[in-house]
Protein backbone atom coordinates (compact mmCIF):
# COMPACT_ATOMS: atom_id res chain seq x y z
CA UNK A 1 -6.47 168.55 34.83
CA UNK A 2 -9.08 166.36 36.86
CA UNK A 3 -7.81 164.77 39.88
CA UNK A 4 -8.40 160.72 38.40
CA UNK A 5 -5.76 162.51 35.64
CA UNK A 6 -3.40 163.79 38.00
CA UNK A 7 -0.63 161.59 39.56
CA UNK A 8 0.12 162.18 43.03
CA UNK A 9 3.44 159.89 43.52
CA UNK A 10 4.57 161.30 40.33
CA UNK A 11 4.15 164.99 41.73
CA UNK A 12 5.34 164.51 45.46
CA UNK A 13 8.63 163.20 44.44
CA UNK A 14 8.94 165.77 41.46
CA UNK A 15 7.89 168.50 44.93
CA UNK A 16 10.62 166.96 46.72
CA UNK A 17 13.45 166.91 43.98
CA UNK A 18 12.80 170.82 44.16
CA UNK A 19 13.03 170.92 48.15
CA UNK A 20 16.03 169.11 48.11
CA UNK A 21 17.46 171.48 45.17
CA UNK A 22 16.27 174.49 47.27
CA UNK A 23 17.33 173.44 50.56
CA UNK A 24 21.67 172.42 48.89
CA UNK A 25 21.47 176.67 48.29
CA UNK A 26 21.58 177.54 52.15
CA UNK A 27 24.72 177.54 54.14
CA UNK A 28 27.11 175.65 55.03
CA UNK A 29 28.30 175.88 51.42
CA UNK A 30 29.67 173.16 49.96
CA UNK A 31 33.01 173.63 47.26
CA UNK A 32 32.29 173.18 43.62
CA UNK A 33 31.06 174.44 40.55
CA UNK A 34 27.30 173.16 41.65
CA UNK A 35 26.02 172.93 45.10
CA UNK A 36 25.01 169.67 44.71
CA UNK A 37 27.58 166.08 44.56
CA UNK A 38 27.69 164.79 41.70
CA UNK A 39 25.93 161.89 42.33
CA UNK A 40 23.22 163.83 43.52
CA UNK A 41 23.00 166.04 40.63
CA UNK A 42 22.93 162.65 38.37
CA UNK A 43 19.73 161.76 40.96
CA UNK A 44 18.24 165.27 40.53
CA UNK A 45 18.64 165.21 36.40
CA UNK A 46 17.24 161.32 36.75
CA UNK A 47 14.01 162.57 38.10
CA UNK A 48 13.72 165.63 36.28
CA UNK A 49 10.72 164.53 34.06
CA UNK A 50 8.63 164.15 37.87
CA UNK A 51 9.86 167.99 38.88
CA UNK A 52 9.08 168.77 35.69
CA UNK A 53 5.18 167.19 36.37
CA UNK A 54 5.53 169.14 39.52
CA UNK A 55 5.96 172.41 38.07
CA UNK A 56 3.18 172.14 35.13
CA UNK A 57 0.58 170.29 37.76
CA UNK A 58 1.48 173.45 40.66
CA UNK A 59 2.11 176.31 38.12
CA UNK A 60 1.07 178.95 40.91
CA UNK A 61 3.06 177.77 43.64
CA UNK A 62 5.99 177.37 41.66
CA UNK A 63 5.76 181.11 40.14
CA UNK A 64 5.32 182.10 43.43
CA UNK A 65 8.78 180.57 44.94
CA UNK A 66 10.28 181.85 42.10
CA UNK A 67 8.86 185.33 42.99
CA UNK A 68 9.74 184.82 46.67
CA UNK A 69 13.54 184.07 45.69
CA UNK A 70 14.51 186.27 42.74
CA UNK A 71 16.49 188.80 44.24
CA UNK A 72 18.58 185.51 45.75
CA UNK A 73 18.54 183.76 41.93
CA UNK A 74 19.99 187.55 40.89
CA UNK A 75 22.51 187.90 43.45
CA UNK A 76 23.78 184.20 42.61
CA UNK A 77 24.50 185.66 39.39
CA UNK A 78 26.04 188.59 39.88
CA UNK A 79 29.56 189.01 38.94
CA UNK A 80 30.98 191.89 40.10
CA UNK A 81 34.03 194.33 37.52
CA UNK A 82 36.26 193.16 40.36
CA UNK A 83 35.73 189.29 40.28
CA UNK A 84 35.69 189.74 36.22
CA UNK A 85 39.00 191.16 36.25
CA UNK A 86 40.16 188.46 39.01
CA UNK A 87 39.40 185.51 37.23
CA UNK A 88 40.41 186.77 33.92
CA UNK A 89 44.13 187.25 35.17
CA UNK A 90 44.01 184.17 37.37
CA UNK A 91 42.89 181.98 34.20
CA UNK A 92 45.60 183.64 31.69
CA UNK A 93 47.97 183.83 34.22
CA UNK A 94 47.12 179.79 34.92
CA UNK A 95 47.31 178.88 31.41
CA UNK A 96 49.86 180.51 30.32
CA UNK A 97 52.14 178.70 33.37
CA UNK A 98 50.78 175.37 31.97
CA UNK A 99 52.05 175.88 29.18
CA UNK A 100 55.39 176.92 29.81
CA UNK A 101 56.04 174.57 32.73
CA UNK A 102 54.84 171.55 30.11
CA UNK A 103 57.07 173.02 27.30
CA UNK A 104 59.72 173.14 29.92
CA UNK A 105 59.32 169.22 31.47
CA UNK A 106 58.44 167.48 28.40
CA UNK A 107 60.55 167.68 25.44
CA UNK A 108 57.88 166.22 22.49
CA UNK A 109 55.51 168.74 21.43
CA UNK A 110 52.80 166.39 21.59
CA UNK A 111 52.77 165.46 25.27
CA UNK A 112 53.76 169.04 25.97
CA UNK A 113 50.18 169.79 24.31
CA UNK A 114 48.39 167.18 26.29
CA UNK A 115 50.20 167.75 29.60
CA UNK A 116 49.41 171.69 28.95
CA UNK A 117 45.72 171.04 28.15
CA UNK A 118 44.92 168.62 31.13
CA UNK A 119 46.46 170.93 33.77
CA UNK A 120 45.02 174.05 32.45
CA UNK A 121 41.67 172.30 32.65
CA UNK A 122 42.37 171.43 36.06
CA UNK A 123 43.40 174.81 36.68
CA UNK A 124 40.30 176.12 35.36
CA UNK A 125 38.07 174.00 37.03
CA UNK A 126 39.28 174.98 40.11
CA UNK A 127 39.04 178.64 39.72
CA UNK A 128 35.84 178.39 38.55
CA UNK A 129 34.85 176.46 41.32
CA UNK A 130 36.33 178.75 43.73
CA UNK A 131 34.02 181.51 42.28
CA UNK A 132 30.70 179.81 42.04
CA UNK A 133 31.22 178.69 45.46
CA UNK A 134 32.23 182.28 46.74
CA UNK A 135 28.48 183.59 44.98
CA UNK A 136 26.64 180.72 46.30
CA UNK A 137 28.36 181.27 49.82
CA UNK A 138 27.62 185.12 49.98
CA UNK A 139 23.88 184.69 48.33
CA UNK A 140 22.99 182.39 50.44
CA UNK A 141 24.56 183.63 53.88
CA UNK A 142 22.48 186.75 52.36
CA UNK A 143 19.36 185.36 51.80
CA UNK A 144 19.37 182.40 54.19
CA UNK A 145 15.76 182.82 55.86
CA UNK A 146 14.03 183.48 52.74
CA UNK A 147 15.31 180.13 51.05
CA UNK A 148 14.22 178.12 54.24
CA UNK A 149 10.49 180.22 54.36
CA UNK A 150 9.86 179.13 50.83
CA UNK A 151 11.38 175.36 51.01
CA UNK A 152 9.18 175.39 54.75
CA UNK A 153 6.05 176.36 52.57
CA UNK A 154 6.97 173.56 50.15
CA UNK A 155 7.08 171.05 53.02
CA UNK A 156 3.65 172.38 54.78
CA UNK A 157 2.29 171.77 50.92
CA UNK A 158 3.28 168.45 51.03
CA UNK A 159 2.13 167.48 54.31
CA UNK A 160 -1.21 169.10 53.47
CA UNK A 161 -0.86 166.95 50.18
CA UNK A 162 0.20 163.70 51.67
CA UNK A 163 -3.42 164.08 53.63
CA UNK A 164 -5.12 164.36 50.69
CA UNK A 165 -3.99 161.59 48.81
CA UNK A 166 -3.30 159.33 51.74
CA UNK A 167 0.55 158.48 50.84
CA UNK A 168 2.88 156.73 52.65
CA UNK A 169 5.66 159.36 53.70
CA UNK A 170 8.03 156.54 54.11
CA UNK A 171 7.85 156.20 50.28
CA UNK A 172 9.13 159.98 49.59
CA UNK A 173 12.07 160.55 51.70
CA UNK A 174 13.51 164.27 51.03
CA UNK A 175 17.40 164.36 50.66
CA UNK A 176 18.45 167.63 52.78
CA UNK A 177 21.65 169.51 53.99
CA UNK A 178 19.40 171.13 56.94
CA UNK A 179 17.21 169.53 59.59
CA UNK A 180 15.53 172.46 60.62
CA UNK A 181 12.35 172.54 58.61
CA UNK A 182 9.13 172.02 60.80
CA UNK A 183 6.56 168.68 59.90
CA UNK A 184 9.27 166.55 59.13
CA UNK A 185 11.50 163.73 60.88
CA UNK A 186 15.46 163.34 60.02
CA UNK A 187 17.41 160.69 59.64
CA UNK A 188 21.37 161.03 59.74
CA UNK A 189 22.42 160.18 56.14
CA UNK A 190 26.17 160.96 56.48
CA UNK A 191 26.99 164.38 56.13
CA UNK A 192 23.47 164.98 54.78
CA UNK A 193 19.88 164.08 56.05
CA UNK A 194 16.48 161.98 55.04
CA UNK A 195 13.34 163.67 55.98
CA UNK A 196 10.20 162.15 55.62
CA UNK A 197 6.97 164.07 56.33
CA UNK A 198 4.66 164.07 59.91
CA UNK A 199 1.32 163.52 59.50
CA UNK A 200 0.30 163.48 62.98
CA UNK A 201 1.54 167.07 63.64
């Protein structure tokens, strides 16, 4: 695709959607089933048609990240016989107290039902939780410095980008857990940080 085609402010802020995605895997970890808040994950899936223009626009840099971190994209998905075994009495175990604590309390069957089904899901959630955290904690304590070498390559693309194009980086802030990326200035956002890309480095 020619370059009068090609939409730069369309593709920087689909580029940064993926740093900030990237950067939310590295430690500290944060609890949950996703290690993003929801209201950043609503942000991330409202933008996904411009990471999605990112990716087809920057096919070779985005196979090559995803080179760079499979063994940390395995290892987030590895469950080990042990874990399996945990959760699986944990969750019957959970429900099954639900259940009889609800039959126990409430006397009609009916809000027995709903009382079992809401805590059980509450249950679940937060054993679930508990183990997607403990994967994403242990992949990324593992694989820390590769996940910042490939978001820092991201970064030096867009600076080099930013050149190019002549954008305004104040336009493009990047949303990030970590502030210690080279090319870029922070700004405290509350627990989290706004970088916006150095040009005059």
């Amino acid at each position: 695709m020619s370059a009068k085609e090609m939409k730069p402010e369309k593709l920087v802020e689909g580029m940064h959607i993926y740093i900030t995605q990237l950067d939310f895997y590295r430690p500290p970890i944060s609890f949950g089933l996703l290690p993003w808040s929801y209201k950043l994950l609503f942000k991330l899936l409202f933008k996904s048609m411009s990471q999605y223009y990112f990716f087809s626009h920057c096919k070779d840099l985005y196979r090559k990240t995803r080179k760079d971190l499979d063994p940390f994209f395995k290892a987030l998905l590895k469950v080990s016989l042990k874990d399996h075994f945990i959760l699986y009495v944990v969750i019957m175990g959970w429900l099954i107290f639900s259940v009889i604590i609800c039959v126990t309390i409430f006397k009609e069957i009916l809000i027995s039902i709903l009382f079992s089904v809401i805590i059980g899901l509450s249950g679940l959630y937060l054993i679930m939780a508990w183990s997607f955290t403990k994967r994403r904690r242990i992949a990324g304590e593992t694989y820390n410095e590769e996940i910042k070498v490939v978001t820092q390559g991201l970064i030096d693309y867009s600076i080099e980008f930013f050149k190019k194009e002549g954008l305004n980086p104040l336009e493009f802030p990047i949303k990030l857990k970590n502030d210690d990326y080279t090319g870029l200035s922070y700004k405290n956002n509350g627990k989290n940080y706004m970088g916006y890309v150095v040009l005059n480095e």
